[in-house]
C-alpha atoms as a PDB file:
ATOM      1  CA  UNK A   1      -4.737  -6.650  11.412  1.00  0.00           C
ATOM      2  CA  UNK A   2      -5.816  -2.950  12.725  1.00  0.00           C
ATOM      3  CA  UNK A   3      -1.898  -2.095  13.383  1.00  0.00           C
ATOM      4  CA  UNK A   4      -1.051  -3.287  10.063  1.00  0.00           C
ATOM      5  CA  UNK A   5      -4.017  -1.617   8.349  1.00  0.00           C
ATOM      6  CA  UNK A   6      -1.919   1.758   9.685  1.00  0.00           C
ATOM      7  CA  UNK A   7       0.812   0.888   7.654  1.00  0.00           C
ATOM      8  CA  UNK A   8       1.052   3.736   4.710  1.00  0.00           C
ATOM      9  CA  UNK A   9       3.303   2.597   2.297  1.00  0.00           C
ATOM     10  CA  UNK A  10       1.517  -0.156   0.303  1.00  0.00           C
ATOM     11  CA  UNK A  11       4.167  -2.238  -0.961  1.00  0.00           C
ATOM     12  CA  UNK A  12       5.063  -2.601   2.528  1.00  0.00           C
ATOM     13  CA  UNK A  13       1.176  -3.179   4.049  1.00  0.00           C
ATOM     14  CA  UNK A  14       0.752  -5.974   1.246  1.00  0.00           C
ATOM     15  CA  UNK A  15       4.581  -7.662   2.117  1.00  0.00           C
ATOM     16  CA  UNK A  16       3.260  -7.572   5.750  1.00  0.00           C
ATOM     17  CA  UNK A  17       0.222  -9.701   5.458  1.00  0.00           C
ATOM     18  CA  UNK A  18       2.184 -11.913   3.153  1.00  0.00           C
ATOM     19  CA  UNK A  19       4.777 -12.332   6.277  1.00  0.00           C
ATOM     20  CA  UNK A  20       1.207 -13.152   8.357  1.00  0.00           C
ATOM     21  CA  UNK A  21       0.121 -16.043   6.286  1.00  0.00           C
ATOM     22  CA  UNK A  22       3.450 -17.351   6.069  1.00  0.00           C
ATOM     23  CA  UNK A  23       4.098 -17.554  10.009  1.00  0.00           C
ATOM     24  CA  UNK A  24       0.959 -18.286  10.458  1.00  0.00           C
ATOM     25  CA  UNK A  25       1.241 -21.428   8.406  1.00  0.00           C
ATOM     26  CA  UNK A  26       5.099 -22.232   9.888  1.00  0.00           C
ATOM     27  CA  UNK A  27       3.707 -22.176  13.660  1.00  0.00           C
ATOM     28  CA  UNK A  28       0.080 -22.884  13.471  1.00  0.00           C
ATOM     29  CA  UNK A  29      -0.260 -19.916  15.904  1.00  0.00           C
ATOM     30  CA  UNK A  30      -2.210 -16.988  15.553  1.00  0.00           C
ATOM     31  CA  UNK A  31      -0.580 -13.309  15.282  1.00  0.00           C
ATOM     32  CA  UNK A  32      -0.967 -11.122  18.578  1.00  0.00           C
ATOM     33  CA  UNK A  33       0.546  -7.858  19.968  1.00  0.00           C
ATOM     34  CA  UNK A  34       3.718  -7.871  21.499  1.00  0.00           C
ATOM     35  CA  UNK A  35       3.638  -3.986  22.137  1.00  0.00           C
ATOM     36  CA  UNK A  36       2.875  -1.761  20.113  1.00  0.00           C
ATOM     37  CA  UNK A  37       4.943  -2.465  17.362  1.00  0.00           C
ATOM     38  CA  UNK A  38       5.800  -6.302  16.885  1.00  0.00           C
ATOM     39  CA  UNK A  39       3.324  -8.543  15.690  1.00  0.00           C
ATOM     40  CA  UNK A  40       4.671 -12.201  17.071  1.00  0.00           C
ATOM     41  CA  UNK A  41       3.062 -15.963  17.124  1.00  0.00           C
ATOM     42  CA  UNK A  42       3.203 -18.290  19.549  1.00  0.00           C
ATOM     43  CA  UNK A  43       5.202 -17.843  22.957  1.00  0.00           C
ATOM     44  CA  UNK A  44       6.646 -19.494  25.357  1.00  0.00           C
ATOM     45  CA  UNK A  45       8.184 -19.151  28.960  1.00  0.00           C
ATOM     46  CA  UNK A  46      11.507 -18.476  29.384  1.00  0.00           C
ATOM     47  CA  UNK A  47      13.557 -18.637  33.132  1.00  0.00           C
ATOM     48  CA  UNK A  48      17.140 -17.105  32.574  1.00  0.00           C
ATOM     49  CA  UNK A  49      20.400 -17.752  35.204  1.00  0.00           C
ATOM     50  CA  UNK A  50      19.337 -14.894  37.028  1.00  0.00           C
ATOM     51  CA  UNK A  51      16.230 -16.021  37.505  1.00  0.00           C
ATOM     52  CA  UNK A  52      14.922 -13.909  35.474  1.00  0.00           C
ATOM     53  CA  UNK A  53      11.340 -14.998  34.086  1.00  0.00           C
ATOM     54  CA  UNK A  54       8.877 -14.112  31.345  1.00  0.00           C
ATOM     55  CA  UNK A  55       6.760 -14.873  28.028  1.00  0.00           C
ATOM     56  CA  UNK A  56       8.419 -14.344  24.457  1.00  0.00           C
ATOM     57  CA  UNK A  57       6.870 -15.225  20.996  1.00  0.00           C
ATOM     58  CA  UNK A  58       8.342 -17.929  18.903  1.00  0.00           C
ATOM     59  CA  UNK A  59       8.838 -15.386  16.154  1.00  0.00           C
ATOM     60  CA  UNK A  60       7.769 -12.525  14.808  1.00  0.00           C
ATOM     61  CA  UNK A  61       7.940  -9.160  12.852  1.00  0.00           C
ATOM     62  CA  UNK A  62       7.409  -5.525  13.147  1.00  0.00           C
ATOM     63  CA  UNK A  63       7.759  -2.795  10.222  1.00  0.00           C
ATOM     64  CA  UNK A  64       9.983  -0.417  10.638  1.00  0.00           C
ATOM     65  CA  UNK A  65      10.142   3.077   9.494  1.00  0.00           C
ATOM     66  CA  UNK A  66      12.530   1.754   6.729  1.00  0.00           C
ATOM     67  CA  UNK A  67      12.863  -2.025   6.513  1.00  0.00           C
ATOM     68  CA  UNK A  68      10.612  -4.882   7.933  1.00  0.00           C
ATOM     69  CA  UNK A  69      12.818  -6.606  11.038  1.00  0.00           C
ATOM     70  CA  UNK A  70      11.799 -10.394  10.623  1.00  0.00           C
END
């Protein structure tokens, strides 16, 4: 809630937490960090033909300098 607290524009702050209770209620997860610029919910593990292995959320958001990125 501190990153989006940053947000200037209010239009945007207030359609931010709106996004936040509605993912929140979609995945029953809580929003964390993923960076410094995507807020995200849930995660899981992910092992790619490579072999290639790591932790991704289920979905998320970040608000960009001009439009929200769902």
């Amino acid at each position: 809630m501190d990153f989006l607290n940053t947000i200037q524009d209010k239009g945007k702050r207030n359609d931010c937490f709106e996004i936040v209770k509605i993912m929140k209620q979609a995945t029953k997860a809580e929003p964390n960090m993923w960076g410094s610029s995507i807020v995200g919910f849930g995660s899981f593990h992910y092992k790619g033909a490579s072999g290639r292995e790591g932790d991704w959320m289920l979905t998320g958001f970040s608000p960009r300098k001009q439009n929200i990125t769902l």
